[in-house]
C-alpha atoms as a PDB file:
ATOM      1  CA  UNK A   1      -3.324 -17.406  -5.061  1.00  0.00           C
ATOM      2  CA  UNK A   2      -2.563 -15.352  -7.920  1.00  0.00           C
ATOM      3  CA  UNK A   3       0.549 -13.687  -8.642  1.00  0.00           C
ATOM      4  CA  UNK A   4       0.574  -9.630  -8.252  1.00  0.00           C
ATOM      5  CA  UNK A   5       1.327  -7.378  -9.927  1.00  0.00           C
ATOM      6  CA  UNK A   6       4.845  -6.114  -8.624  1.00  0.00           C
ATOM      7  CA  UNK A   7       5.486  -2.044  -9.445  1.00  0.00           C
ATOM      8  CA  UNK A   8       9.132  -0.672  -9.299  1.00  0.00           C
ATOM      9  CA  UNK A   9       8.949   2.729  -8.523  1.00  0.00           C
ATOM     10  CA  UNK A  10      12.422   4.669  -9.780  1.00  0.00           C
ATOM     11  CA  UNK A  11      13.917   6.675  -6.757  1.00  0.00           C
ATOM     12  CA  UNK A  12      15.121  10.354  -7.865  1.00  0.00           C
ATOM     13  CA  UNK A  13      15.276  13.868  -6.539  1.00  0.00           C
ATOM     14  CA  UNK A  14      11.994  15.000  -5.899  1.00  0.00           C
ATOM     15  CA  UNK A  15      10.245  11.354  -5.556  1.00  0.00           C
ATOM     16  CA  UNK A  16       8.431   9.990  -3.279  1.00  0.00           C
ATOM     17  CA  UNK A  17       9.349   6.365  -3.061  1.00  0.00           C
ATOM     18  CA  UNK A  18      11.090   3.844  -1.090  1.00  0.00           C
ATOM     19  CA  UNK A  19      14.855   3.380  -2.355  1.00  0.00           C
ATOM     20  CA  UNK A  20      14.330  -0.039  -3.354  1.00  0.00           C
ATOM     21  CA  UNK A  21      11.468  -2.434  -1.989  1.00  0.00           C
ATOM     22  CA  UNK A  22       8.860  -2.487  -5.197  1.00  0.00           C
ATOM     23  CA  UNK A  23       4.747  -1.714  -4.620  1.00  0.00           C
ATOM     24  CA  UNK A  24       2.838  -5.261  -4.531  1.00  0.00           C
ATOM     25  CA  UNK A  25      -0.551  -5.072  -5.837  1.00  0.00           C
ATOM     26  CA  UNK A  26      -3.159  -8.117  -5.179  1.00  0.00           C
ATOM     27  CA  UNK A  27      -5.689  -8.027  -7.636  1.00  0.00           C
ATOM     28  CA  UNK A  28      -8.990  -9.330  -6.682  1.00  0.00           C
ATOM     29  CA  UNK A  29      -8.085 -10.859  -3.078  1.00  0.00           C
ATOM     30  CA  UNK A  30     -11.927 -10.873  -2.015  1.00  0.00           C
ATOM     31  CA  UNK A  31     -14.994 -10.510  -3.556  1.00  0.00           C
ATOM     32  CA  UNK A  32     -18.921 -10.586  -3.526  1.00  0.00           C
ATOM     33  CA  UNK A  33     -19.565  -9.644   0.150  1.00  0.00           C
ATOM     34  CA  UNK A  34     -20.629  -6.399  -0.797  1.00  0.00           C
ATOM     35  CA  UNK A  35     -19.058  -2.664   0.619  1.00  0.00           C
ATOM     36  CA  UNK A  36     -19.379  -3.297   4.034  1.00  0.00           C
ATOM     37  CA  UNK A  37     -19.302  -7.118   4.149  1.00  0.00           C
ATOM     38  CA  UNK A  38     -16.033  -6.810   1.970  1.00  0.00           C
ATOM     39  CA  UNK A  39     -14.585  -4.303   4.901  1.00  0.00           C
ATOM     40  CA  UNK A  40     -14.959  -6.500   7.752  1.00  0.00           C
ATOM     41  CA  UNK A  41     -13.442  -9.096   5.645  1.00  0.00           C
ATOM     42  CA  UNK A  42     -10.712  -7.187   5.118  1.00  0.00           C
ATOM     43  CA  UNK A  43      -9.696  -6.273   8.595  1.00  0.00           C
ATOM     44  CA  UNK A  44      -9.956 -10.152   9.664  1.00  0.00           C
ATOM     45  CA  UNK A  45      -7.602 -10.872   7.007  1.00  0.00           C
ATOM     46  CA  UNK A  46      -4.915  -8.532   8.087  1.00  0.00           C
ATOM     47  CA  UNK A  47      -5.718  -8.591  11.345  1.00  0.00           C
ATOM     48  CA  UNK A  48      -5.106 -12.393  11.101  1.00  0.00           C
ATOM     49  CA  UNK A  49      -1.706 -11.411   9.063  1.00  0.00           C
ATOM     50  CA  UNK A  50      -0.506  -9.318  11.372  1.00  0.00           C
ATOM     51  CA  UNK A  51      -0.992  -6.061   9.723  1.00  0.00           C
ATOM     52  CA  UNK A  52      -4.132  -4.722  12.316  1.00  0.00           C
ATOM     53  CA  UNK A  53      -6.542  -2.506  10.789  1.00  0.00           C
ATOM     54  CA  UNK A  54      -6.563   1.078  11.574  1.00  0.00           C
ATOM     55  CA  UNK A  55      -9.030   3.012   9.874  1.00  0.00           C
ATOM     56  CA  UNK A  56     -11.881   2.633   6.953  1.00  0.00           C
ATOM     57  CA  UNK A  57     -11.924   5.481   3.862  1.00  0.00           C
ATOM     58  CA  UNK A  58     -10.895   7.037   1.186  1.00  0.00           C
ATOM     59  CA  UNK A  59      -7.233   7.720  -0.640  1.00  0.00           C
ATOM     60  CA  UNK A  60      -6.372  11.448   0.082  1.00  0.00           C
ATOM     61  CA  UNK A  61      -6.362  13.539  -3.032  1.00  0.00           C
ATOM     62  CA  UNK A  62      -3.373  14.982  -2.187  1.00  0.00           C
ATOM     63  CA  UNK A  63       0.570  13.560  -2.243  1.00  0.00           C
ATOM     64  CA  UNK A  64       1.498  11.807   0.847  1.00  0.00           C
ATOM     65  CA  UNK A  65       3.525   9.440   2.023  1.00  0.00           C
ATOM     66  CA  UNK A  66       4.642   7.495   5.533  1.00  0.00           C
ATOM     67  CA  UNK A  67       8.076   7.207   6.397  1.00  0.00           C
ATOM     68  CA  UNK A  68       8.050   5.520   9.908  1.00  0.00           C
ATOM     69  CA  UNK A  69       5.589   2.524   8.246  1.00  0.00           C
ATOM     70  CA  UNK A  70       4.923   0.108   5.444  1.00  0.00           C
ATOM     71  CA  UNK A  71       0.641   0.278   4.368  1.00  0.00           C
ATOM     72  CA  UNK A  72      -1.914  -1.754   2.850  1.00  0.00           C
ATOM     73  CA  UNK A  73      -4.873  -0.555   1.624  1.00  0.00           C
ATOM     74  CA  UNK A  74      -7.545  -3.154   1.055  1.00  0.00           C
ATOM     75  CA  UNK A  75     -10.341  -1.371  -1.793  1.00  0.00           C
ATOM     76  CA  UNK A  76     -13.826  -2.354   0.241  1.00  0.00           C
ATOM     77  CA  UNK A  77     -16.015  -0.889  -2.189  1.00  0.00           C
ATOM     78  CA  UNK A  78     -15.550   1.259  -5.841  1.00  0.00           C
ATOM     79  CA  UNK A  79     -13.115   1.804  -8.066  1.00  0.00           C
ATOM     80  CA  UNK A  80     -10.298   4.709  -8.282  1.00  0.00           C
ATOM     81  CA  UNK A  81      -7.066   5.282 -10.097  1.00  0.00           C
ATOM     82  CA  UNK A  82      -4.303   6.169  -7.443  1.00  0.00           C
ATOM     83  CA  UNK A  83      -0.832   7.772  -8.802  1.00  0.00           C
ATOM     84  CA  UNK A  84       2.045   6.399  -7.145  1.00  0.00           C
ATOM     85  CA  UNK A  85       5.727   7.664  -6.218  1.00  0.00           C
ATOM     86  CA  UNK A  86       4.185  11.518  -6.297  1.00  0.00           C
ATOM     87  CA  UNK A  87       4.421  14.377  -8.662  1.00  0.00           C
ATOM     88  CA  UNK A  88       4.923  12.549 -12.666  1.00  0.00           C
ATOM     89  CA  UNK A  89       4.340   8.940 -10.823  1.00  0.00           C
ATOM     90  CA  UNK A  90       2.667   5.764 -12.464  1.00  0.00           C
ATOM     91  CA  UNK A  91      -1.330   5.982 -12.296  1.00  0.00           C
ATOM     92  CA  UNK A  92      -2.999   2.356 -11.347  1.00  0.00           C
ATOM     93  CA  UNK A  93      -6.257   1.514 -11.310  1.00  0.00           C
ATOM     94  CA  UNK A  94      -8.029  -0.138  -8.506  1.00  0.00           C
ATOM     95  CA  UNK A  95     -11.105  -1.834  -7.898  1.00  0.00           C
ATOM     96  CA  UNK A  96     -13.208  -3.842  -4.956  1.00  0.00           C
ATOM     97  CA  UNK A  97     -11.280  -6.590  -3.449  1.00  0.00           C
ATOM     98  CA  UNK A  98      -7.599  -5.485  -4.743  1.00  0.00           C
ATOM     99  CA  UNK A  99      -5.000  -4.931  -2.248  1.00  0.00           C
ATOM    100  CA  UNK A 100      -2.130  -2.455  -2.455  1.00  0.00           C
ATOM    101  CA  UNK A 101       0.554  -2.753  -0.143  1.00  0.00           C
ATOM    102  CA  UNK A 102       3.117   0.500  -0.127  1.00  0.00           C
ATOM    103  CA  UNK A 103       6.670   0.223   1.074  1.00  0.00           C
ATOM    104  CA  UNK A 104       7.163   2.910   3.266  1.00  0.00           C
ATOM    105  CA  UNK A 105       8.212   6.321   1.841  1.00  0.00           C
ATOM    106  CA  UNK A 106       5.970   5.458  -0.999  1.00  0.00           C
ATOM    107  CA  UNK A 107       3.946   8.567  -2.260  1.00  0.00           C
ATOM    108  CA  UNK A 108       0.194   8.056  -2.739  1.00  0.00           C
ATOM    109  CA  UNK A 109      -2.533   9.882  -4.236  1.00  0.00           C
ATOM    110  CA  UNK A 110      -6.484   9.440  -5.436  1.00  0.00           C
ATOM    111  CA  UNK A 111      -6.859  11.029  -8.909  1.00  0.00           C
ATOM    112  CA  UNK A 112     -10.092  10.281  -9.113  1.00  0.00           C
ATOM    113  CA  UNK A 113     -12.581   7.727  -7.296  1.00  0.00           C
ATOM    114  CA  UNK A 114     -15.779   6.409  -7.272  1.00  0.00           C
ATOM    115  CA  UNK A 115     -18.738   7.402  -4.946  1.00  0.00           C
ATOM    116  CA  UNK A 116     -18.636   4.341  -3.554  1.00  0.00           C
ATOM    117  CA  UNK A 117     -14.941   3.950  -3.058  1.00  0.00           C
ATOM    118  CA  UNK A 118     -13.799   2.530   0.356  1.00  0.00           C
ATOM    119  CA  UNK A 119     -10.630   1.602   1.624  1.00  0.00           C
ATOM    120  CA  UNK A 120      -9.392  -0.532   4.880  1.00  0.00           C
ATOM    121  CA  UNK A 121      -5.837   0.744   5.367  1.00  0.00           C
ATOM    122  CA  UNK A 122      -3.280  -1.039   7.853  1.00  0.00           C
ATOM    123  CA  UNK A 123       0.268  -1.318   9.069  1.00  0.00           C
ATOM    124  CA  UNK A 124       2.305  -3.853  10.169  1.00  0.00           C
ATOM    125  CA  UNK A 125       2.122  -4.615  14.021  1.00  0.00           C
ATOM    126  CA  UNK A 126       4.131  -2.267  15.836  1.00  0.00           C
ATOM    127  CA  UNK A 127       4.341   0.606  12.966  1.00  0.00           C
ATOM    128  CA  UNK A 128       2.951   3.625  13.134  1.00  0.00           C
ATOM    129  CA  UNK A 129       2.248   6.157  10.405  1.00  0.00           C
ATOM    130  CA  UNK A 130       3.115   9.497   9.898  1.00  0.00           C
ATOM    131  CA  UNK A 131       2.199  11.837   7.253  1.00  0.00           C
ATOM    132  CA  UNK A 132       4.673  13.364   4.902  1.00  0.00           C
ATOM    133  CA  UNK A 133       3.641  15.498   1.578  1.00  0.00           C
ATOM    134  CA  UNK A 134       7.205  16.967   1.129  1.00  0.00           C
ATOM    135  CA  UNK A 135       9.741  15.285  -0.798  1.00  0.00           C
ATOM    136  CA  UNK A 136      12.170  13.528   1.625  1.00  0.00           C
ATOM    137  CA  UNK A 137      15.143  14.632   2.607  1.00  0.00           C
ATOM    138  CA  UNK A 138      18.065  12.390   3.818  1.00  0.00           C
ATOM    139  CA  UNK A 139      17.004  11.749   7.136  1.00  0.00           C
ATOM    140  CA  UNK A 140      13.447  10.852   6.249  1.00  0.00           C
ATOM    141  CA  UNK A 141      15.225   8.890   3.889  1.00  0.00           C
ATOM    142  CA  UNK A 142      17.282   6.918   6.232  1.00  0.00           C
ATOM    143  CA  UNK A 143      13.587   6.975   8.135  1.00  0.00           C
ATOM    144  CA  UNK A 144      12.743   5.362   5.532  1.00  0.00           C
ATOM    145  CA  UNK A 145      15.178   2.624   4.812  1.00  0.00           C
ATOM    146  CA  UNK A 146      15.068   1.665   9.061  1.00  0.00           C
ATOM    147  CA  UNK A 147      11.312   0.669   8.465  1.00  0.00           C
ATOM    148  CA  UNK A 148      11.429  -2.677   9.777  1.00  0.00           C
ATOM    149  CA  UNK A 149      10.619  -5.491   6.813  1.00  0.00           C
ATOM    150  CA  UNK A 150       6.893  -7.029   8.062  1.00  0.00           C
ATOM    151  CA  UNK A 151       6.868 -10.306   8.967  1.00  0.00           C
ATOM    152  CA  UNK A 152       3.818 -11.682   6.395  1.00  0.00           C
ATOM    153  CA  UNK A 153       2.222 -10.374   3.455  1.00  0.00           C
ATOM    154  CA  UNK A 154      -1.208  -8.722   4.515  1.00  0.00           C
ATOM    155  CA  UNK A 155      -3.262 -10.313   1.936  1.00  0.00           C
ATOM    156  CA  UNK A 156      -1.712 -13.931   1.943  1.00  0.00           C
ATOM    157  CA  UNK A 157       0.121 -14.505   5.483  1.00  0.00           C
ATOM    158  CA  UNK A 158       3.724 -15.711   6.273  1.00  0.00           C
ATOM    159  CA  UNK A 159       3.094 -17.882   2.941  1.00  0.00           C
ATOM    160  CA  UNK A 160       2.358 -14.603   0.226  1.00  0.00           C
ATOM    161  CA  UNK A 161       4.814 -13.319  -1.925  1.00  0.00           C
ATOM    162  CA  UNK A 162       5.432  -9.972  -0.013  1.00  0.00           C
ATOM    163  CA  UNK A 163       8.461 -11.203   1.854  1.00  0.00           C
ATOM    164  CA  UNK A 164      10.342 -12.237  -0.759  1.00  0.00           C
ATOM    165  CA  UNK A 165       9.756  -9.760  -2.879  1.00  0.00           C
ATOM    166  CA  UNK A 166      10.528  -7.217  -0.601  1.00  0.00           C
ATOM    167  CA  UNK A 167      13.843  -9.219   0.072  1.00  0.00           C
ATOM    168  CA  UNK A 168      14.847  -9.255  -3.008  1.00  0.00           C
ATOM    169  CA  UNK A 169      14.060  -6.087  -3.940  1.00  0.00           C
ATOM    170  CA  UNK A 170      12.300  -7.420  -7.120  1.00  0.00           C
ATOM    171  CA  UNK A 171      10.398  -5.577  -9.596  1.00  0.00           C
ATOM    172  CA  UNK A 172       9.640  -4.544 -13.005  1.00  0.00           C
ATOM    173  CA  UNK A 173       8.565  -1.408 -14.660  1.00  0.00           C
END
């Protein structure tokens, strides 16, 4: 298992981020099985994590966010860049078999994607998603924070570094 990449997003008037758990990115988590072979795979492996699969597609190109659930979003097919933490965010780029996982409250966005670009997105077991595209305000911030911490990381299991980063509240950037 490779280490990911671990993405502190700063929290400010305006932002769309969670207060302090950091974005996890997997890089390169599965590979070779091709768009739709790579899909399936994907919703075994969270399904088997305990972060069920919800839906297959693309990133909205607008700024959203969840504040009743964490989300992972496992890249099937393509390549895209995604901004992060809304408006003046950090821009990452993501290709087939990455996995981003999103504390809740984190803002989300496609810049720009390719034709092929697919996406499994999930949620930890018992969390449901909403869909914000306002900045928060203190009780969607307190939302926020209640989010329940998942129990395994949705790429690696009850082993991956997703608890304990989360824990900690690690990060860099």
């Amino acid at each position: 298992m490779r280490s990911p990449d671990i993405l502190r997003l700063e929290p400010g008037s305006g932002r769309m981020t969670h207060p302090r758990l950091p974005v996890v990115i997997h890089r390169r988590v599965l590979a070779g099985a091709g768009r739709e072979g790579t899909a399936s795979a994907f919703e075994r492996l969270f399904a088997a994590n305990a972060w069920p699969p919800r839906w297959r597609d693309g990133i909205f190109g607008y700024h959203h966010y969840h504040s009743t659930a964490h989300e992972a979003l496992g890249v099937a097919g393509g390549e895209a860049r995604v901004q992060l933490g809304g408006p003046g965010g950090e821009i990452v780029a993501l290709r087939a078999g990455d996995v981003l996982v999103l504390p809740a409250g984190t803002g989300h966005r496609r810049v720009r994607a390719s034709p092929d670009f697919l996406v499994v997105g999930a949620y930890p077991r018992g969390q449901d998603y909403d869909l914000r595209t306002q900045p928060p305000t203190p009780a969607i911030l307190a939302r926020i924070e209640a989010v329940p911490m998942p129990a395994a990381d949705p790429a690696h299991g009850g082993a991956g570094p997703l608890p304990g980063a989360w824990e900690a509240g690690e990060g860099t950037g």
